[in-house]
C-alpha atoms as a PDB file:
ATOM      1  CA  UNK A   1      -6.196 -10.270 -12.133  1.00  0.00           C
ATOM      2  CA  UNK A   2      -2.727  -8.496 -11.518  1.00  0.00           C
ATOM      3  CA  UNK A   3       0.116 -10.599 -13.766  1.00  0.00           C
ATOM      4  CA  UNK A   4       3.407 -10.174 -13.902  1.00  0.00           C
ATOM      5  CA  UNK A   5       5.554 -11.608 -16.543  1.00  0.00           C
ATOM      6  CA  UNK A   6       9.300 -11.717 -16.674  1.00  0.00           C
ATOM      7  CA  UNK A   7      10.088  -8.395 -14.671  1.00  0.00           C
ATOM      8  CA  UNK A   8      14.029  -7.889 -13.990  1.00  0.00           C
ATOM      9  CA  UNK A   9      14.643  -4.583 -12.550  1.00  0.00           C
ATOM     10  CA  UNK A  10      18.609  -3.320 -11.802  1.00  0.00           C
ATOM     11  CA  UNK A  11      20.289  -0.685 -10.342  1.00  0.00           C
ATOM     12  CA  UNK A  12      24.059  -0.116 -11.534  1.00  0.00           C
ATOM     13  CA  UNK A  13      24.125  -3.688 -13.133  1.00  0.00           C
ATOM     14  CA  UNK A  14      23.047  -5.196  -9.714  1.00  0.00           C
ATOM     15  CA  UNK A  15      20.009  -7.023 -10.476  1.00  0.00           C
ATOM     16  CA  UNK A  16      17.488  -6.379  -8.000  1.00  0.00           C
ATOM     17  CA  UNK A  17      14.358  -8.194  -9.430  1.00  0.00           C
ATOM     18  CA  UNK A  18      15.072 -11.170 -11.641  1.00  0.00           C
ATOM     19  CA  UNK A  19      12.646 -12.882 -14.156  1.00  0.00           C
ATOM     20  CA  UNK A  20       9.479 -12.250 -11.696  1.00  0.00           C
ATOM     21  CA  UNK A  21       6.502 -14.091 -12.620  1.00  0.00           C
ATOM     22  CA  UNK A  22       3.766 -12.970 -10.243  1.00  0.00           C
ATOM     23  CA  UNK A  23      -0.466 -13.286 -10.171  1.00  0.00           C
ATOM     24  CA  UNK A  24      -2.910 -12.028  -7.802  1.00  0.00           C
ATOM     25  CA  UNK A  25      -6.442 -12.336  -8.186  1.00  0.00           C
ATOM     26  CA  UNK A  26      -8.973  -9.703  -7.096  1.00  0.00           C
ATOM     27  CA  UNK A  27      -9.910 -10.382  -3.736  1.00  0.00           C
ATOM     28  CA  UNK A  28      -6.475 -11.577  -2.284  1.00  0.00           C
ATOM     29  CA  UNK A  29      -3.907 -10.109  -0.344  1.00  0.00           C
ATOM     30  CA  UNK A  30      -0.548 -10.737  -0.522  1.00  0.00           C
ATOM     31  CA  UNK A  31       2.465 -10.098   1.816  1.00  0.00           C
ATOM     32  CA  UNK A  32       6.158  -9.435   0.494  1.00  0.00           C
ATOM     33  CA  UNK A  33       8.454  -9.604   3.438  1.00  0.00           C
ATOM     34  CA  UNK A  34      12.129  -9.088   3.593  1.00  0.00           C
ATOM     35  CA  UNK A  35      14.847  -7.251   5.330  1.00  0.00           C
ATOM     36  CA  UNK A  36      15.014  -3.397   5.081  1.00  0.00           C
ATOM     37  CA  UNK A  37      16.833  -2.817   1.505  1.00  0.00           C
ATOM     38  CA  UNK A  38      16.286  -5.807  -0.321  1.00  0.00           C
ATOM     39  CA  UNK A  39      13.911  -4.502  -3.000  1.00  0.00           C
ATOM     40  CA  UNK A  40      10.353  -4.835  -1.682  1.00  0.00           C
ATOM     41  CA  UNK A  41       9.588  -0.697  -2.272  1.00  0.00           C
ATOM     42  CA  UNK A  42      10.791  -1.457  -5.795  1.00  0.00           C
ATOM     43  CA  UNK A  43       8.795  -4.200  -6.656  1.00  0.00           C
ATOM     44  CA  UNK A  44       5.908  -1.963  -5.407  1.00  0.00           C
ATOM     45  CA  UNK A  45       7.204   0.909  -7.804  1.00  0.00           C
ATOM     46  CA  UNK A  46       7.413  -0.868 -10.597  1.00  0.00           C
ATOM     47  CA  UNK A  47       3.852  -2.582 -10.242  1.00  0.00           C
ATOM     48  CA  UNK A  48       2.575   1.069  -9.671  1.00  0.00           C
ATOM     49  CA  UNK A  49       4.547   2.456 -12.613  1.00  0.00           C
ATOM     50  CA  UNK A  50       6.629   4.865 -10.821  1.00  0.00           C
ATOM     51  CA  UNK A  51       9.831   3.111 -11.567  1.00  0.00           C
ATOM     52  CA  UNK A  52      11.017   1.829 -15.158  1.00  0.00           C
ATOM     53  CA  UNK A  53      12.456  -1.854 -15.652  1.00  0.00           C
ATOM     54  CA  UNK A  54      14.359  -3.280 -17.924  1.00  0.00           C
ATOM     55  CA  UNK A  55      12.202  -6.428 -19.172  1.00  0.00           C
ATOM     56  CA  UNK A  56       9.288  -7.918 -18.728  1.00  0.00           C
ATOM     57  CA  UNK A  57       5.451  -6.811 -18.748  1.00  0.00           C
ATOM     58  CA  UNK A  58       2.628  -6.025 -15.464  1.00  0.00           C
ATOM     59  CA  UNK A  59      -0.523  -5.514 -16.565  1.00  0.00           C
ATOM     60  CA  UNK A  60      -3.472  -5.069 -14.161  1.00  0.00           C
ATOM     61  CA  UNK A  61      -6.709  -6.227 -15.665  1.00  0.00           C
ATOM     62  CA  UNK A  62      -9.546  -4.335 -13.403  1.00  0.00           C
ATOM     63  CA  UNK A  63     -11.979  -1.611 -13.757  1.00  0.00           C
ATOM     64  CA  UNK A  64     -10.376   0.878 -11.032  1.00  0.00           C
ATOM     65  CA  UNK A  65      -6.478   0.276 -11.561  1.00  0.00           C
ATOM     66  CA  UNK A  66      -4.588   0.470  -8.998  1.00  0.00           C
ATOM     67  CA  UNK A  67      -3.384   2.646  -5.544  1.00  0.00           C
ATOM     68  CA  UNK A  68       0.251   3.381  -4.289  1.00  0.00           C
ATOM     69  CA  UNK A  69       0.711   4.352  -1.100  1.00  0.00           C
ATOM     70  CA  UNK A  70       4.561   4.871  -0.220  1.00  0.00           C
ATOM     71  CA  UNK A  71       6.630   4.513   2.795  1.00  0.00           C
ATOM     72  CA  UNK A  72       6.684   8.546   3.066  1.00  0.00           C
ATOM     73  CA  UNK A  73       4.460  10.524   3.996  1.00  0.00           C
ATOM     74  CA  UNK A  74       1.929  10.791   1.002  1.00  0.00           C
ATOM     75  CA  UNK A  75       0.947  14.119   2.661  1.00  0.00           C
ATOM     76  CA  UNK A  76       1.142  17.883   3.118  1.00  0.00           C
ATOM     77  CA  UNK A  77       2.121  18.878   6.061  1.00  0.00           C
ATOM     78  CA  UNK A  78       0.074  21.787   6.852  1.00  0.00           C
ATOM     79  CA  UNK A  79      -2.908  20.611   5.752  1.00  0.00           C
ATOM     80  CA  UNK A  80      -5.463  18.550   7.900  1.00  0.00           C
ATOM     81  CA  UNK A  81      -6.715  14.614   7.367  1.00  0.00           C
ATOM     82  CA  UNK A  82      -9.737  16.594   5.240  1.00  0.00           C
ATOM     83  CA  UNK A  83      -7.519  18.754   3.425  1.00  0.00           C
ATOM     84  CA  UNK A  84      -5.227  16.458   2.395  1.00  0.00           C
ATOM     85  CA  UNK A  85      -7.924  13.926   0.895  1.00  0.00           C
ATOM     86  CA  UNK A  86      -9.348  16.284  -0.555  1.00  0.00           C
ATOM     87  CA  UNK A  87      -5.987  17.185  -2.958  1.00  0.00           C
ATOM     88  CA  UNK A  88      -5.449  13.709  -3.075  1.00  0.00           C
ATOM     89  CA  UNK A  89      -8.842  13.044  -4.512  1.00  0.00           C
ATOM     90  CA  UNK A  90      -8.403  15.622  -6.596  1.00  0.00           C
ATOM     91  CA  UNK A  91      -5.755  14.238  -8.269  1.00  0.00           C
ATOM     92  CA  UNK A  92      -7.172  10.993  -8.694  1.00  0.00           C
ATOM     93  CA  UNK A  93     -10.420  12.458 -10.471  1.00  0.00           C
ATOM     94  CA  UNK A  94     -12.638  11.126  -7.371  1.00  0.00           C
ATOM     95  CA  UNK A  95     -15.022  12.593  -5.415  1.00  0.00           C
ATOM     96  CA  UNK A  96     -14.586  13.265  -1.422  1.00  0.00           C
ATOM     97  CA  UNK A  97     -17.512  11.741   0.284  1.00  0.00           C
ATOM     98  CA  UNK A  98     -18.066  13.774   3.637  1.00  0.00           C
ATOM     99  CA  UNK A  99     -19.748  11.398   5.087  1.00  0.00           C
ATOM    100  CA  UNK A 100     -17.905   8.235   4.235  1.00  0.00           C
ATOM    101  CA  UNK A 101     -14.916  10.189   5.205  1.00  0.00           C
ATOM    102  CA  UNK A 102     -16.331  10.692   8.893  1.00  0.00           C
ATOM    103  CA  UNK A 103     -16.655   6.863   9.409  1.00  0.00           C
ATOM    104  CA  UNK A 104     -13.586   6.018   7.907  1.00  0.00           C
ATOM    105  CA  UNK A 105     -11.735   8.484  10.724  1.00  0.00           C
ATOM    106  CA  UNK A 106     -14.142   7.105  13.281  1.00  0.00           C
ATOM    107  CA  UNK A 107     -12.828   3.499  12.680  1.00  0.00           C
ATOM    108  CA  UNK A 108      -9.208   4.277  12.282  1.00  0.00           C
ATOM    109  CA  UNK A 109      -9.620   6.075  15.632  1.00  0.00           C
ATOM    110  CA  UNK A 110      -8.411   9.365  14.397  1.00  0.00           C
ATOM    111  CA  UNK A 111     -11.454  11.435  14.383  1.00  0.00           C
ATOM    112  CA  UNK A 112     -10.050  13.999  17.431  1.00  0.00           C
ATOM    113  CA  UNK A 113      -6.944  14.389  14.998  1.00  0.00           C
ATOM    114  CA  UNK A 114      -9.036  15.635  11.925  1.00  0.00           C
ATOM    115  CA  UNK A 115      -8.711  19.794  12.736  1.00  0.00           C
ATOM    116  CA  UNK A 116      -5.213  19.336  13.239  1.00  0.00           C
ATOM    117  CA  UNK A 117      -1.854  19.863  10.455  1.00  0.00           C
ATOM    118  CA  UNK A 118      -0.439  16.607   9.917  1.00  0.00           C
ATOM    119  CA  UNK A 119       3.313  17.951  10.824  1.00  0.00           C
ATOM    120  CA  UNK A 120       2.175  17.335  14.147  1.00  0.00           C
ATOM    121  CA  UNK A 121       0.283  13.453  13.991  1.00  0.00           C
ATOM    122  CA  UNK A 122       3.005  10.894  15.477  1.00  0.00           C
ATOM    123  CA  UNK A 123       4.056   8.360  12.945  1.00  0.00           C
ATOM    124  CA  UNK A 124       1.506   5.928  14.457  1.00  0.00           C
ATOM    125  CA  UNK A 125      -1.713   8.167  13.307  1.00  0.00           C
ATOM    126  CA  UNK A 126       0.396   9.624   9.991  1.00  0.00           C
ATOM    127  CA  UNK A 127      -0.181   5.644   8.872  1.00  0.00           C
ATOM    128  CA  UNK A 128      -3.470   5.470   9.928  1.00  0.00           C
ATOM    129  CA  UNK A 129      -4.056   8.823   7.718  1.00  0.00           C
ATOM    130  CA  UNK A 130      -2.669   7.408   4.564  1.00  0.00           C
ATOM    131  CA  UNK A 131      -5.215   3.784   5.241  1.00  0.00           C
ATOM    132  CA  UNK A 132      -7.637   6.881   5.436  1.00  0.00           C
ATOM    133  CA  UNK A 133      -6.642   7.935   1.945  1.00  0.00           C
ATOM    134  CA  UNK A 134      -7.186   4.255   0.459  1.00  0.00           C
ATOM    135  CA  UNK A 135     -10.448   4.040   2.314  1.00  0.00           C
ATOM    136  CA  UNK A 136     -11.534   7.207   0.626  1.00  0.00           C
ATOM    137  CA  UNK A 137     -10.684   6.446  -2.766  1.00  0.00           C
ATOM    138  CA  UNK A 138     -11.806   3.826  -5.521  1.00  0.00           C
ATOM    139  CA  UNK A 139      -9.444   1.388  -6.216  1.00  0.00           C
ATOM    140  CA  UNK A 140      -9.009  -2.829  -6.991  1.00  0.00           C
ATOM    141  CA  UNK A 141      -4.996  -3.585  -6.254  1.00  0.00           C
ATOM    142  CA  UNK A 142      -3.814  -1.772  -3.165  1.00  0.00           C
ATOM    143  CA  UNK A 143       0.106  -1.261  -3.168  1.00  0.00           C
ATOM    144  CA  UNK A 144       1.398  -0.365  -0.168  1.00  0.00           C
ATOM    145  CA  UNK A 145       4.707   0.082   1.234  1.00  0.00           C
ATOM    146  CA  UNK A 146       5.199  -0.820   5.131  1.00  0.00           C
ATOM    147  CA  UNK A 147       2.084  -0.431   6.031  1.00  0.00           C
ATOM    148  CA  UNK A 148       2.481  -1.921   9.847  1.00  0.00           C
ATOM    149  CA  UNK A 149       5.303   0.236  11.079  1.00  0.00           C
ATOM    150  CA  UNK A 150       5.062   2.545  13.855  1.00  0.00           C
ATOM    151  CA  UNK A 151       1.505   1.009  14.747  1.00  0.00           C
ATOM    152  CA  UNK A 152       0.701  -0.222  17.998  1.00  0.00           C
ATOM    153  CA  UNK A 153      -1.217  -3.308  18.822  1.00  0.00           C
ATOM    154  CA  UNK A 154      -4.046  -1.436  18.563  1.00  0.00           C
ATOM    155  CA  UNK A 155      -3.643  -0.057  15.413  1.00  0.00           C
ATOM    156  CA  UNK A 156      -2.169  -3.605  14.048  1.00  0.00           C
ATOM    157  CA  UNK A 157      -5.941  -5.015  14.541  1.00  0.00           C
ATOM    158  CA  UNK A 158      -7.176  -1.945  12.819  1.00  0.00           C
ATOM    159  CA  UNK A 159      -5.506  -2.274  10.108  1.00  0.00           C
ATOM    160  CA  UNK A 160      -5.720  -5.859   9.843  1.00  0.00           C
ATOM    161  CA  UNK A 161      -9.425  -5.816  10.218  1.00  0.00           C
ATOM    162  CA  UNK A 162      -9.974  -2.917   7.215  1.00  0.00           C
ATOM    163  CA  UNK A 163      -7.605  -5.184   4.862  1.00  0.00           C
ATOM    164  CA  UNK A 164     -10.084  -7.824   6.101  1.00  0.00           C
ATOM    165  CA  UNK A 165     -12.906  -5.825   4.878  1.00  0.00           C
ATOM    166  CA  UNK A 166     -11.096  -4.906   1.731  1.00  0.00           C
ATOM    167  CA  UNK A 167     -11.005  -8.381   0.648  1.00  0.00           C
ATOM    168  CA  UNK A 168     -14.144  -8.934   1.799  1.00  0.00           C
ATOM    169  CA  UNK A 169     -14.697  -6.421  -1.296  1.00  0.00           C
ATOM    170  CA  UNK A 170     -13.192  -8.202  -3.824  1.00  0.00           C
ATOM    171  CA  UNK A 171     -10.530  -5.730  -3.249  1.00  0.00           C
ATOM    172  CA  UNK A 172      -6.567  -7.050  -3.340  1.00  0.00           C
ATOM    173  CA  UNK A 173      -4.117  -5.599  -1.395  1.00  0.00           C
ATOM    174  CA  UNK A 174      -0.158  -6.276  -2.081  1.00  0.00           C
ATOM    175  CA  UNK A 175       1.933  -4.737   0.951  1.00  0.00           C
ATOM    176  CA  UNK A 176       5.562  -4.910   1.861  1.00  0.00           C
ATOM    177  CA  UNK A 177       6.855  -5.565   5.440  1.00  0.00           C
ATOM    178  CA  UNK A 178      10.062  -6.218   7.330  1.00  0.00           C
ATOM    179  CA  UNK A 179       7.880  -7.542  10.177  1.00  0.00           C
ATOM    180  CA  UNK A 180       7.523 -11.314  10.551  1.00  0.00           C
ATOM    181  CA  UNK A 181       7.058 -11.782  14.364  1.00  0.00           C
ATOM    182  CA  UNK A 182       4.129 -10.499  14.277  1.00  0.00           C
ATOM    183  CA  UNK A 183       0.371 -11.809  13.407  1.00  0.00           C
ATOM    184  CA  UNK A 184      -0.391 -10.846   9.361  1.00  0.00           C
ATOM    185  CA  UNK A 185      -3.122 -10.976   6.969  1.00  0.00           C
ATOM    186  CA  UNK A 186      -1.978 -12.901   3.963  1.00  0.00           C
ATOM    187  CA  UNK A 187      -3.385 -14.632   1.157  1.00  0.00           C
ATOM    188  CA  UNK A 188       0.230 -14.965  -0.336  1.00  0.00           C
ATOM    189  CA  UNK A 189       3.251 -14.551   1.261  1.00  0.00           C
ATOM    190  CA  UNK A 190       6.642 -14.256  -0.801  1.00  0.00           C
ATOM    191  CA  UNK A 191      10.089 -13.556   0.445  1.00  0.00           C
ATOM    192  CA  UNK A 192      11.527 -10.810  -1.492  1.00  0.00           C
ATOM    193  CA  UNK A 193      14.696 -13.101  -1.757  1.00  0.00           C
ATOM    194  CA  UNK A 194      12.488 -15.259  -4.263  1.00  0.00           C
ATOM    195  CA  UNK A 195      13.178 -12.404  -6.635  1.00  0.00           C
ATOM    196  CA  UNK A 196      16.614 -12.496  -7.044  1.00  0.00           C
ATOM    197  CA  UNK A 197      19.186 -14.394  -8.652  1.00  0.00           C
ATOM    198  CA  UNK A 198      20.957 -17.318  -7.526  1.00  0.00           C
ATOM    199  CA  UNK A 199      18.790 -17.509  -4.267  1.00  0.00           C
END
């Protein structure tokens, strides 16, 4: 289980998060949702540990810790959807899996894409590369930062259906969004604006 205890996180004495008390089991998935701005990317920082708060405590207690996957990029350019794993895996002290790596392109629908520099995937297949990346590596809490932007319908049921399969894996998943007219996959959903003060 992911807990979260008392976070308050500021930015030139503006509070952004305020006295955040947050759970998620293994196995759920949770959507934050709220406008462009309004802290959802630093919530998501400061669960992955890329951004220091003032008070409180997150600790995540699982086997295989946690993934952040960022609104950027989370790529090099000139490398290809192989390439780039494979530095990514690197990193993480995991093995690439050629095989599992096929079928993960094959059902993000970005196989004819995998000989070619990422520079020049549209925005729509760079998000299905960075799904690729989570598929690819061992992980329980999935953090990820607009993960539904610049997808098509298509690619909306994709995803959907892998975060489906995810949790079907005992897996959790805790993603951000600006997107509410649309149909999500949610376990939890919490406004943003429930982290604030004087809401």
């Amino acid at each position: 289980m992911l807990q979260v205890k008392n976070l308050s996180k500021s930015f030139s004495n503006i509070p952004i998060l305020h006295n955040v008390n947050f759970s998620l089991k293994l196995g759920e998935i949770c959507a934050i949702v709220g406008n462009n701005g309004s802290g959802k990317t630093t919530f998501l920082k400061c669960l992955s540990g890329l951004m220091n708060f003032e008070t409180g405590s997150i600790v995540f207690n699982s086997t295989n810790g946690h993934l952040f996957l960022s609104d950027k990029l989370n790529i090099f350019g000139d490398l290809t959807i192989e390439e780039n794993l494979k530095v990514i895996s690197t990193y993480h002290n995991q093995n690439f899996e050629k095989i599992f790596f096929n079928d993960s392109l094959a059902m993000l629908n970005i196989d004819q894409f995998k000989d070619m520099p990422l520079k020049f995937l549209s925005r729509g297949n760079v998000q299905r590369n960075k799904l690729c990346i989570a598929m690819n590596l061992n992980w329980d809490y999935l953090l990820i930062d607009e993960p539904f932007s610049n997808l098509d319908t298509e690619g909306v049921k994709i995803f959907i259906d892998i975060f489906n399969n995810f949790k079907s894996k005992k897996k959790s998943i805790i993603y951000s969004t600006h997107q509410t007219n649309q149909e999500l996959v949610y376990d939890k959903m919490i406004s943003v604006e429930d982290f604030k003060v004087n809401r």
